[in-house]
Each structure stands twice: as C-alpha cells, then as structure tokens.
C-alpha atoms as a PDB file:
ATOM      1  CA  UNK A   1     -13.210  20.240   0.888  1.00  0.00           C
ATOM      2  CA  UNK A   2     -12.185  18.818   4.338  1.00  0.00           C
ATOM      3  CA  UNK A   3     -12.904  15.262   3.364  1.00  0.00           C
ATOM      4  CA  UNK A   4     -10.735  16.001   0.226  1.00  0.00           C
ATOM      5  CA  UNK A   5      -7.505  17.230   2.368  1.00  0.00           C
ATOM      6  CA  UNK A   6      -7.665  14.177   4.652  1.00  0.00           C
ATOM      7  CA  UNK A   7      -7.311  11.796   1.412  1.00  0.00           C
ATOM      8  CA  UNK A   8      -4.430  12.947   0.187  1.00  0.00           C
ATOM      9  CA  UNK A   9      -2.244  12.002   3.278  1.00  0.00           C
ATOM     10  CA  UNK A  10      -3.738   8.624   2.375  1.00  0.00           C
ATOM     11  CA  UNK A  11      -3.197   8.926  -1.019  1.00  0.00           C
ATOM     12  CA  UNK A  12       0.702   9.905  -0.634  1.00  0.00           C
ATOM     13  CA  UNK A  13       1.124   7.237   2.085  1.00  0.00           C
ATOM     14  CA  UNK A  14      -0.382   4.597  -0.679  1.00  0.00           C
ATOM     15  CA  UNK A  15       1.952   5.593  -3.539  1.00  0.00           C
ATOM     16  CA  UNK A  16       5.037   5.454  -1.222  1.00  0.00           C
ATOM     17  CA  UNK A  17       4.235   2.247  -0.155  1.00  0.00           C
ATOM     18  CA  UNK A  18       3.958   1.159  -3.620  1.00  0.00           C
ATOM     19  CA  UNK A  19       7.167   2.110  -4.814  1.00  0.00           C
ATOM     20  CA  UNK A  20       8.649   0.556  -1.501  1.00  0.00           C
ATOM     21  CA  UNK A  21       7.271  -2.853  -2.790  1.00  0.00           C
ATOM     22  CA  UNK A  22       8.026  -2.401  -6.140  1.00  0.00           C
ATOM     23  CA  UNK A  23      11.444  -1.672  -4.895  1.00  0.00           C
ATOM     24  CA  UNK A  24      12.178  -4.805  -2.602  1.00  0.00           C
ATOM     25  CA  UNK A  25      10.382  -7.200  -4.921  1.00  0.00           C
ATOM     26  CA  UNK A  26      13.050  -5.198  -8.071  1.00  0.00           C
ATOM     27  CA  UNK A  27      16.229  -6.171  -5.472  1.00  0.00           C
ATOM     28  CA  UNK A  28      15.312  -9.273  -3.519  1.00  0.00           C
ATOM     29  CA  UNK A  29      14.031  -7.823  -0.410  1.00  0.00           C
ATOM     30  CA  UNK A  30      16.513  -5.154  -0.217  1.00  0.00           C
ATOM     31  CA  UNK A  31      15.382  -1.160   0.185  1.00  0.00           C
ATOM     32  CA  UNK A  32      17.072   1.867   0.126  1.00  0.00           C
ATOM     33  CA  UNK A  33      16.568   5.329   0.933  1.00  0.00           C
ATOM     34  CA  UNK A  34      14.773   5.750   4.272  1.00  0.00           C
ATOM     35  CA  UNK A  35      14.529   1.985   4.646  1.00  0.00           C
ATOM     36  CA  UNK A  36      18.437   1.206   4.173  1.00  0.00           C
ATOM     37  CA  UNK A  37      19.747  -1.974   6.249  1.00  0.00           C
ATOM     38  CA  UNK A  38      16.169  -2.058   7.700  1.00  0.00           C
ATOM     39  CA  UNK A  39      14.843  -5.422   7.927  1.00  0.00           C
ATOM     40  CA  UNK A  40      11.755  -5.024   6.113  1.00  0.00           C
ATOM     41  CA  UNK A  41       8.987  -8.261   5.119  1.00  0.00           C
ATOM     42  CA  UNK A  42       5.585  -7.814   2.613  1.00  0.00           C
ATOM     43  CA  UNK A  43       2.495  -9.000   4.280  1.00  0.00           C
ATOM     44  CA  UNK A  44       0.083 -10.362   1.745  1.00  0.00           C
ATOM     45  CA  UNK A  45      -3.255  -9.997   2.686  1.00  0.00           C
ATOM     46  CA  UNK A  46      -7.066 -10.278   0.935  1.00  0.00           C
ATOM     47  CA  UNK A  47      -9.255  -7.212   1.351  1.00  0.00           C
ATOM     48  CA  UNK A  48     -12.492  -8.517   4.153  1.00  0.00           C
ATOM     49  CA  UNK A  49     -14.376  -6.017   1.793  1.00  0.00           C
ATOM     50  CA  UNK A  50     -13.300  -5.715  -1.292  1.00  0.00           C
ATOM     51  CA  UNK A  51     -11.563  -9.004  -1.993  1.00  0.00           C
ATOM     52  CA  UNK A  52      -8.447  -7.176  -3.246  1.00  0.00           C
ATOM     53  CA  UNK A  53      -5.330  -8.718  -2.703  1.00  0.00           C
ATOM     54  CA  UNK A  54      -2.267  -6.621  -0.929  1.00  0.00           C
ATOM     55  CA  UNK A  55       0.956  -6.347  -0.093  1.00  0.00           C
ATOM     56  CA  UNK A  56       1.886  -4.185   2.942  1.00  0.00           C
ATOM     57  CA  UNK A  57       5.760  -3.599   3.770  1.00  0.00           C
ATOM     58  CA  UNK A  58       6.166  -3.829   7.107  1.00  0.00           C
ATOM     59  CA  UNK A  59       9.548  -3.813   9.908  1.00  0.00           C
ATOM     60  CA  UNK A  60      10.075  -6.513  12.139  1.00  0.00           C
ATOM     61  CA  UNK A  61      12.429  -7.786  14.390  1.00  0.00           C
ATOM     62  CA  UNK A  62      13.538 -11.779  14.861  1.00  0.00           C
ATOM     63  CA  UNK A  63      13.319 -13.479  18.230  1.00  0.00           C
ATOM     64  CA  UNK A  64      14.179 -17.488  17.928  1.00  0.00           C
ATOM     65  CA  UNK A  65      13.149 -18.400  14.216  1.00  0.00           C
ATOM     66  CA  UNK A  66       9.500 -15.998  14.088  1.00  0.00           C
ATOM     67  CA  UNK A  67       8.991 -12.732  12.889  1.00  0.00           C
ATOM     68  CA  UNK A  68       7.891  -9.716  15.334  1.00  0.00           C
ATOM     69  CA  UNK A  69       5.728  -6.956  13.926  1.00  0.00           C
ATOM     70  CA  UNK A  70       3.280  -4.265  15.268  1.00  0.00           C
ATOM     71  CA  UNK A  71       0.143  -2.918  14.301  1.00  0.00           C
ATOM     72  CA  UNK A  72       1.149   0.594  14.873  1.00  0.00           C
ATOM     73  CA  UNK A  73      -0.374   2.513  11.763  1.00  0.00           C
ATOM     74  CA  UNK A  74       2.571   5.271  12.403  1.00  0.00           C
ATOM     75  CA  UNK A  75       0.789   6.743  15.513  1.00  0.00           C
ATOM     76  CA  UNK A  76      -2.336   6.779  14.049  1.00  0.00           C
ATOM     77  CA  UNK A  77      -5.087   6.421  16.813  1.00  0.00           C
ATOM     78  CA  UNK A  78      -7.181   3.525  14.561  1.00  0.00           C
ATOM     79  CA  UNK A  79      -5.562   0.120  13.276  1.00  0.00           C
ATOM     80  CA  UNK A  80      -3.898  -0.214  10.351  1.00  0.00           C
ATOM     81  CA  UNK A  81      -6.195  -1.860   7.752  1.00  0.00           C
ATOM     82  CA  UNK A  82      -4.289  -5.066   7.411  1.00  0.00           C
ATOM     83  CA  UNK A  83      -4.966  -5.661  11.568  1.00  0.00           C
ATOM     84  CA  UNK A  84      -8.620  -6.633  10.069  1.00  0.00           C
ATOM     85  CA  UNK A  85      -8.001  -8.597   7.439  1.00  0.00           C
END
C-alpha cells in the first residue's frame, strides 16, 4: 500500500508535465497558468534504460547566447531522471 501512495505523486507530476508540453508545443513555446511569462525550453532526451524518447519542460535563464538550467528535481533529495540520460 505504501509503495502505491508514493506513485501517485509521480504519477500526477507525469500528467502535468504532459499537458505542459502539449501546451507549449499547441502555442509555440508559450505557457500559461503557473508557467505565464516564464521562460520555459523542452529537453529531449532517450531513456539509458528503456530507450524511450522524452521531452522534459524545464526553466532556464540566458547568460551571453547559452541556456542555464538546473538539475533540481523540485527539492527532491535524488536527480531528476533526465541528469542520467
């Protein structure tokens, strides 16, 4: 049951971060909502595991032509999964 209660944070956290890509990819990179006038980019990556290919919405912040993010996994004490792949 335990295991069960800790997924669905997960689970949540997935389906919101679908509809945020489905969202910028509907209106050329623009979100609203929580998001609004955030600058926002989709990291593509390939599952190491699985293979799967992902897109992860991330913040960032320009400095001089490159794009600053962080691996911060909203406070989380592990990595977020893209950090590995």
């Amino acid at each position: 049951m335990a295991s069960q209660e800790a997924a669905q944070p997960a689970k949540r956290a997935s389906r919101h971060q679908e509809q945020v890509v489905a969202e910028f990819r509907a209106n050329a990179g623009k979100v609203g909502g929580y998001y609004s006038g955030t600058s926002l980019l989709l990291l593509s990556t390939t599952g190491a595991r699985t293979g799967r290919r992902r897109a992860t919405p991330l913040a960032y912040l320009a400095d001089s032509g490159w794009y600053v993010i962080a691996a911060a996994n909203a406070g989380a004490r592990t990595n977020p999964d893209w950090y590995r792949d």
